[in-house]
Protein backbone atom coordinates (compact mmCIF):
# COMPACT_ATOMS: atom_id res chain seq x y z
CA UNK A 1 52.91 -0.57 -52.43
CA UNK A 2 54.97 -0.74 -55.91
CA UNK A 3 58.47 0.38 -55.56
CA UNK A 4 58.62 0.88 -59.47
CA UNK A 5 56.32 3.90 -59.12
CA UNK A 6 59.31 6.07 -56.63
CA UNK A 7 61.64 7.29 -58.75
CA UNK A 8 64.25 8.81 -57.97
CA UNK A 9 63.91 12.95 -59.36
CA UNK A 10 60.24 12.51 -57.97
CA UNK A 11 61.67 11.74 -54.42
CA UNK A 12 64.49 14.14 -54.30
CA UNK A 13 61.88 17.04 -55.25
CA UNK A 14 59.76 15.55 -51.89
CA UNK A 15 62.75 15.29 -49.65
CA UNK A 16 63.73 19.14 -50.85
CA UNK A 17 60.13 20.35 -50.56
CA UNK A 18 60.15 18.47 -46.61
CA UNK A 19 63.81 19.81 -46.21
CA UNK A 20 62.81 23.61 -46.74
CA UNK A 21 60.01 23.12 -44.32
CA UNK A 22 62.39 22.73 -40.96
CA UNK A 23 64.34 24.85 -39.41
CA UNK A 24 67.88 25.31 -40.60
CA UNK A 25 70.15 23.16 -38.80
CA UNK A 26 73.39 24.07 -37.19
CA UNK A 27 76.47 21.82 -37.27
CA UNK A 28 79.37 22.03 -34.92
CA UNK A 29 82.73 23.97 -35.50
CA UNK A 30 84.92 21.49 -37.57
CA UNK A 31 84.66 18.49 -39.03
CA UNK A 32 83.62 17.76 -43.20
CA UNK A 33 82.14 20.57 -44.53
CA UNK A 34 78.54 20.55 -45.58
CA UNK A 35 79.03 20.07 -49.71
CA UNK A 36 75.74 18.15 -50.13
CA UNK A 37 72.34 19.37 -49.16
CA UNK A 38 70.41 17.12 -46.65
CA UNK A 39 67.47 16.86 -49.03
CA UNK A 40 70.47 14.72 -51.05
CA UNK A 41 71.35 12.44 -48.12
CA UNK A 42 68.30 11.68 -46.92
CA UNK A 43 66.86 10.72 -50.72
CA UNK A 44 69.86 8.27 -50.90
CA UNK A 45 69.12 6.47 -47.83
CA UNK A 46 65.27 6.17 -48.69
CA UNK A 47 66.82 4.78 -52.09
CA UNK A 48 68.84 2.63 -50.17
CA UNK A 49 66.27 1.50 -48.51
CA UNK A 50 63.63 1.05 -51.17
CA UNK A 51 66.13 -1.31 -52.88
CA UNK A 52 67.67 -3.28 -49.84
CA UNK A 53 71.05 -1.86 -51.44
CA UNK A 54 74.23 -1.47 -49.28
CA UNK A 55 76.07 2.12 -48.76
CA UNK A 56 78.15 1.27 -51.62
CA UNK A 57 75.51 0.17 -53.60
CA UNK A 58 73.19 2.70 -53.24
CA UNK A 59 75.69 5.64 -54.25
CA UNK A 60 76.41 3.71 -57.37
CA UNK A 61 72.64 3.18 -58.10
CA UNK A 62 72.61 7.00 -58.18
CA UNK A 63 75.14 7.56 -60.34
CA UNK A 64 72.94 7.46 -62.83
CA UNK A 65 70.34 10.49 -61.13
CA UNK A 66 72.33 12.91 -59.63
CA UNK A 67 75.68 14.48 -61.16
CA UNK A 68 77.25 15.42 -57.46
CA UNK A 69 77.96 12.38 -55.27
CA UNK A 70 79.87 12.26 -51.72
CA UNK A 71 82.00 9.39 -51.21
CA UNK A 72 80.58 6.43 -49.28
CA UNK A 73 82.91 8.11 -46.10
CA UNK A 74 81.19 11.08 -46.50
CA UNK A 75 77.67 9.71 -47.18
CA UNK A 76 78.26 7.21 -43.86
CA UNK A 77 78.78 10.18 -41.88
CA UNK A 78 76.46 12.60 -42.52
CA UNK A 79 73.45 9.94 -42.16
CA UNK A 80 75.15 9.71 -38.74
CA UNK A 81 74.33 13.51 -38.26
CA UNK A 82 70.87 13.13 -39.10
CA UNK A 83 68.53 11.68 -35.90
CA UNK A 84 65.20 9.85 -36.42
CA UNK A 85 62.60 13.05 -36.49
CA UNK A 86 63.76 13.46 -39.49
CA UNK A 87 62.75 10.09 -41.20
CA UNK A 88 59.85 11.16 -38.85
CA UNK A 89 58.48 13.86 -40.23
CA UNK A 90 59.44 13.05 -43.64
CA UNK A 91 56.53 10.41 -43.09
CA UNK A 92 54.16 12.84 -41.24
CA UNK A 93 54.91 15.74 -44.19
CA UNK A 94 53.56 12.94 -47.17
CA UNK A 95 50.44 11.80 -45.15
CA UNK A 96 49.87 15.39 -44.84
CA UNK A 97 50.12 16.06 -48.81
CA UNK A 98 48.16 12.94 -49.28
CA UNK A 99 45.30 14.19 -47.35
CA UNK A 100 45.00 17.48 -48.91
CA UNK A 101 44.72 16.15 -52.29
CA UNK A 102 42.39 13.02 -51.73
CA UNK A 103 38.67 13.99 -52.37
CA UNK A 104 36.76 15.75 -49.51
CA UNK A 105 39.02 13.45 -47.32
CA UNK A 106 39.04 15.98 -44.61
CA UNK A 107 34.99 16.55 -44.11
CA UNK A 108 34.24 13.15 -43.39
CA UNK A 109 34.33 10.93 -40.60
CA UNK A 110 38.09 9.62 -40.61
CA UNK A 111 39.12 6.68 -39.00
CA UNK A 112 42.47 6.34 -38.08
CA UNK A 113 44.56 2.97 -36.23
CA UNK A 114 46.86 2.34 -33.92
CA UNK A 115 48.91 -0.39 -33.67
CA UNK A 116 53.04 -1.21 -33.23
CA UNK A 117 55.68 -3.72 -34.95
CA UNK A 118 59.57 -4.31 -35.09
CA UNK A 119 62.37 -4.32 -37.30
CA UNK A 120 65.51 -6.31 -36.73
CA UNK A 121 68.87 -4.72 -37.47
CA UNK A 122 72.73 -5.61 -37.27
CA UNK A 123 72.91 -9.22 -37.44
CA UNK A 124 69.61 -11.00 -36.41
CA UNK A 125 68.36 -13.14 -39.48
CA UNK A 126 68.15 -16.10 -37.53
CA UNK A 127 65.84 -13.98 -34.90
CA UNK A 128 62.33 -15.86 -37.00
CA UNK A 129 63.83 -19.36 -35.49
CA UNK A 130 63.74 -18.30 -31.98
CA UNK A 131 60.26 -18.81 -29.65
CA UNK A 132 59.10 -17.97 -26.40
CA UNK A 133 61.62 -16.86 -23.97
CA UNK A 134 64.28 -16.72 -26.07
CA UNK A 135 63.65 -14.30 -28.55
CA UNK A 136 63.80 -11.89 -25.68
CA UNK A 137 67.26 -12.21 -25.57
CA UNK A 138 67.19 -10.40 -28.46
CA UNK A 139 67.80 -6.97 -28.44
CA UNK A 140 69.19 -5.80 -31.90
CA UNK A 141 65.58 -4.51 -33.45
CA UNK A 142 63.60 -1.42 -33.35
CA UNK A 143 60.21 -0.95 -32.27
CA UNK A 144 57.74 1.18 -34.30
CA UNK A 145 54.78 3.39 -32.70
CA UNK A 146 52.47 3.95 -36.08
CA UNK A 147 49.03 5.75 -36.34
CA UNK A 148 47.39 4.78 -39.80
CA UNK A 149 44.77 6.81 -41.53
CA UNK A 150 42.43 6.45 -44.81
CA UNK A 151 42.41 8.18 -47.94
CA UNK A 152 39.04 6.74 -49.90
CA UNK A 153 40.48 2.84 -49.78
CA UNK A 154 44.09 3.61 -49.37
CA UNK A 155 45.84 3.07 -46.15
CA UNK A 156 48.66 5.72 -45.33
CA UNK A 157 50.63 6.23 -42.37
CA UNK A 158 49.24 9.75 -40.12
CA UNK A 159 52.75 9.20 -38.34
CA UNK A 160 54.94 6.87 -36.35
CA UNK A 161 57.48 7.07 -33.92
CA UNK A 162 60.86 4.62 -33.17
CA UNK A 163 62.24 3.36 -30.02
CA UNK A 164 64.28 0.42 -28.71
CA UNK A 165 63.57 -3.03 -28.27
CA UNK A 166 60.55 -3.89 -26.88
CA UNK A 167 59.63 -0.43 -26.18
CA UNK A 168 56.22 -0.12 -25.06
CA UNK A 169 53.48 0.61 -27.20
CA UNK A 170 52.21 3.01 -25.34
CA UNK A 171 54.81 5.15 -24.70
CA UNK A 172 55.27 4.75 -28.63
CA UNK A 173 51.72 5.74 -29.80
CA UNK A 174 50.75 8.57 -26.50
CA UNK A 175 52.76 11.39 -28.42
CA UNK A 176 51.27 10.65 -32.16
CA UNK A 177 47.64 10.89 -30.76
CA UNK A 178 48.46 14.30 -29.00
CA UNK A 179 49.41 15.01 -32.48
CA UNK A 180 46.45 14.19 -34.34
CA UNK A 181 44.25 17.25 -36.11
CA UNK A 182 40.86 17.97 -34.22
CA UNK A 183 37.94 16.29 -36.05
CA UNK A 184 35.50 13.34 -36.20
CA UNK A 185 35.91 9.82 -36.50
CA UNK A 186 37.56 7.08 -34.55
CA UNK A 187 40.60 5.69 -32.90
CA UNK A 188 40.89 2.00 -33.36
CA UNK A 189 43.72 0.29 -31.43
CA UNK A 190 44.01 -3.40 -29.83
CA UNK A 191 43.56 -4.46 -26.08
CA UNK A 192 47.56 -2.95 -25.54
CA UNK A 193 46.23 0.33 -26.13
CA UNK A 194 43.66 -0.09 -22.94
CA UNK A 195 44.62 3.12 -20.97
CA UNK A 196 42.43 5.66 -19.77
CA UNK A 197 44.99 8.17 -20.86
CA UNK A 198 45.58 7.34 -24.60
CA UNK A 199 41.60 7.12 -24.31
CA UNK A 200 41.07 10.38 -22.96
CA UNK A 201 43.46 11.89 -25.42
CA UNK A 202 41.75 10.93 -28.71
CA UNK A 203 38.40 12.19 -27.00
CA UNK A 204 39.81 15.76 -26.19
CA UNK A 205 40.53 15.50 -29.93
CA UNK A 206 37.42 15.22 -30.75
CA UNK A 207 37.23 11.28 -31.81
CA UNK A 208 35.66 7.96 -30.35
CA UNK A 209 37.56 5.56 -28.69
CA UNK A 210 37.20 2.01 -30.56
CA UNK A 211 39.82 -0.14 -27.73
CA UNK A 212 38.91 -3.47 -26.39
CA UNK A 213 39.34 -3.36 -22.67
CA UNK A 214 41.55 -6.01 -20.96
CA UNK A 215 39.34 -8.83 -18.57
CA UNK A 216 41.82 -10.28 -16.67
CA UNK A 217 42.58 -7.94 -13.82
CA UNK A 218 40.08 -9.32 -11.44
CA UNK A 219 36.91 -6.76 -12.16
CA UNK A 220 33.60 -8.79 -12.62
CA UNK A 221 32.52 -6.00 -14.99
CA UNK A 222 33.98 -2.27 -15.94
CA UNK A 223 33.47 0.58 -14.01
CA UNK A 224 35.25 3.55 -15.73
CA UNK A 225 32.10 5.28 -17.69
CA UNK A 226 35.44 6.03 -20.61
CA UNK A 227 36.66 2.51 -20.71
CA UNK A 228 33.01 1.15 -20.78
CA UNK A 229 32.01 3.37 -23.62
CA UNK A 230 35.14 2.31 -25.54
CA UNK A 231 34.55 -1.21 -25.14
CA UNK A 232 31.22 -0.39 -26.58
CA UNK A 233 32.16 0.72 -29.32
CA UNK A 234 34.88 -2.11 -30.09
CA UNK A 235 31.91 -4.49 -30.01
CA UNK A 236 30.69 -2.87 -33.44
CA UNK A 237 31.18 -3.49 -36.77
CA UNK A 238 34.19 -0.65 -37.34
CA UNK A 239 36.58 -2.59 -35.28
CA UNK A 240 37.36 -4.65 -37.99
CA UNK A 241 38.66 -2.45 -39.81
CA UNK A 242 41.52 -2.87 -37.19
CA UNK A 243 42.96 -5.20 -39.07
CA UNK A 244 43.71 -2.90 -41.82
CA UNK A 245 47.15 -2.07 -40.10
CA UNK A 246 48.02 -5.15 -39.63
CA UNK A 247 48.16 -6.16 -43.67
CA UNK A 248 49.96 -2.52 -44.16
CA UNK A 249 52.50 -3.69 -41.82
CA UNK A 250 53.19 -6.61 -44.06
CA UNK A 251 53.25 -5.08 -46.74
CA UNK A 252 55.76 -3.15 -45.69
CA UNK A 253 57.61 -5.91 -44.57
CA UNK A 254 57.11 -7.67 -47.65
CA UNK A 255 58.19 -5.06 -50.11
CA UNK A 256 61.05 -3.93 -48.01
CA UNK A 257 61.92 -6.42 -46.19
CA UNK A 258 61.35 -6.85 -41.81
CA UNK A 259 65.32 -6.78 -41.51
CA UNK A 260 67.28 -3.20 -41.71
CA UNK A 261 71.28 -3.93 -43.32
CA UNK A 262 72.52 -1.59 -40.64
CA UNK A 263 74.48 -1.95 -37.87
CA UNK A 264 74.52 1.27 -35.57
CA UNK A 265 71.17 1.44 -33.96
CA UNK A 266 70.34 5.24 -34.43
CA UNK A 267 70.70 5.18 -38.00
CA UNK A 268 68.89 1.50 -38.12
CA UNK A 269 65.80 3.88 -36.32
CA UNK A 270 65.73 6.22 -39.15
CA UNK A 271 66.16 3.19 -41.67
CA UNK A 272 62.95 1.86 -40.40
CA UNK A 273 60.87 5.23 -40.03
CA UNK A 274 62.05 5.52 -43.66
CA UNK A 275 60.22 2.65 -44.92
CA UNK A 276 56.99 4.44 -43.81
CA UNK A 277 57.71 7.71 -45.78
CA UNK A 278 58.13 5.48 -48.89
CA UNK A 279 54.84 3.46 -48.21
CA UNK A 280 53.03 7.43 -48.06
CA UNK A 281 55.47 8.29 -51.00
CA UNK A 282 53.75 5.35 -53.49
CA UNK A 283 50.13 6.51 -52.26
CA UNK A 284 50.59 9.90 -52.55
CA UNK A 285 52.17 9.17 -56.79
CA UNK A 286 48.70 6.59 -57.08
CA UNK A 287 46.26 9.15 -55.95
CA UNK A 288 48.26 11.84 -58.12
CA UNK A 289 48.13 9.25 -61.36
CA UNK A 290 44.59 8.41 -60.73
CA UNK A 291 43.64 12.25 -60.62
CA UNK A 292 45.62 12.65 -63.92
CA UNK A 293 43.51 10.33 -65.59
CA UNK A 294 40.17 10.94 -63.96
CA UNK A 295 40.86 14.46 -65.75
CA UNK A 296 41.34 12.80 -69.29
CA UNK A 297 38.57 10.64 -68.93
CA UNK A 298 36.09 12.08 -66.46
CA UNK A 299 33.10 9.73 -67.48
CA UNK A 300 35.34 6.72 -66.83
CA UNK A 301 33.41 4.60 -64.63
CA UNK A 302 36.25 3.22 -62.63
CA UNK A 303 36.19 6.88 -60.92
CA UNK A 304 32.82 7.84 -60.93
């Protein structure tokens, strides 16, 4: 992921083309009236986030993009408005453009993974010196659901999903594979994914399950024809491309940061969903770039 390749006019255009996609909104009798468009808000906060900035700094950043600001009051509490589908399907709208313009993407076998990581929020910096027992104490993070797909070689996110604190995975992940389009491929997903109905799901949509079956619950061998046929499957070489989610997490993490600079925990949800849309956003500008130039220089061999 380079954060030098989002700018600014390029996102706003995205978050206006996602915006005119949903149904209008509606907003209750009273309060500030609606002077800025959400497309607006919701490209500050990904700017925000993109650049670890602070409220403040982030409307100052965009001073030098956008003619009409609102003031920080303003900009505080229309983000408080918004909910985390939003963020949501910001992501989910991206992986979608990024599919339909990578090369014959959607004909072969895809392969997509499942897999689920936190974010801290408020105060919790000192949450990496905890262990054990203790970090359970924590509370102040939010837990990520994510389905990861491929696009050639790039890793994108299909969709993800927030919840609280050591929400479970499960619960997390069951809605994004109901969500998944009907094709061929695989579902690859760790030994917490090992539940006949996550495994039946991603068969009814047409893929194989890839899961790793848990031993230790007292059965000499497995009985479950579904559970035996994913563990058969986890035993080839495709479940290593499991890992693949793992390094986008920390990239993520590493670009952006694993700590959200907000303290109420709804908008610290959409925070975090946000730094998914911006990992699809730099894919989606790569694959554009690299089509630009395979069209000046079509005998290149770096895309032949």
């Amino acid at each position: 992921m380079r954060r030098t390749t989002i700018k600014p006019k390029i996102l706003y255009r995205l978050a206006q083309e996602y915006i005119r996609t949903l149904p209008r909104r509606t907003y209750a009798k009273g309060g500030r009236p609606r002077t800025y468009d959400d497309a607006l808000i919701l490209t500050i906060a990904s700017l925000q986030n993109l650049n670890q900035y602070s409220f403040r700094e982030a409307l100052e950043y965009c001073e030098d993009y956008f003619s009409g600001l609102p003031a920080l009051s303003t900009y505080h509490d229309r983000l408080s408005q918004f909910n985390a589908s939003i963020a949501q399907g910001f992501t989910e709208y991206i992986g979608k453009k990024i599919v339909a313009i990578s090369k014959n993407t959607p004909k072969k076998r895809r392969v997509f993974v499942l897999d689920g990581t936190g974010f801290s929020y408020h105060d919790s910096y000192p949450m990496k010196f905890f262990n054990g027992m203790d970090i359970r104490k924590i509370r102040t993070h939010v837990k990520i659901g994510a389905v990861m797909g491929l696009a050639g070689k790039r890793r994108f996110v299909v969709s993800t999903m927030a919840g609280p604190a050591y929400a479970s995975d499960m619960t997390l992940i069951q809605p994004l594979i109901e969500q998944l389009p009907p094709g061929k491929g695989c579902v690859l997903g760790d030994k917490g994914f090992d539940s006949h109905r996550i495994m039946a799901t991603i068969i009814e949509k047409g893929y194989d399950p890839v899961i790793p079956i848990k031993r230790g619950r007292g059965r000499s061998c497995v009985k479950d024809p579904l559970r035996q046929r994913s563990q058969n499957n986890a035993e080839k070489p495709i479940y290593k491309k499991r890992t693949l989610i793992e390094g986008l997490f920390g990239n993520i993490k590493q670009k952006l940061s694993s700590h959200v600079r907000i303290f109420k925990f709804e908008i610290a949800k959409m925070f975090a969903l946000l730094r998914f849309a911006l990992l699809n956003i730099s894919v989606l500008i790569s694959i554009v770039k690299e089509m630009i130039l395979w069209m000046w220089f079509p005998n290149s061999a770096t895309f032949s």
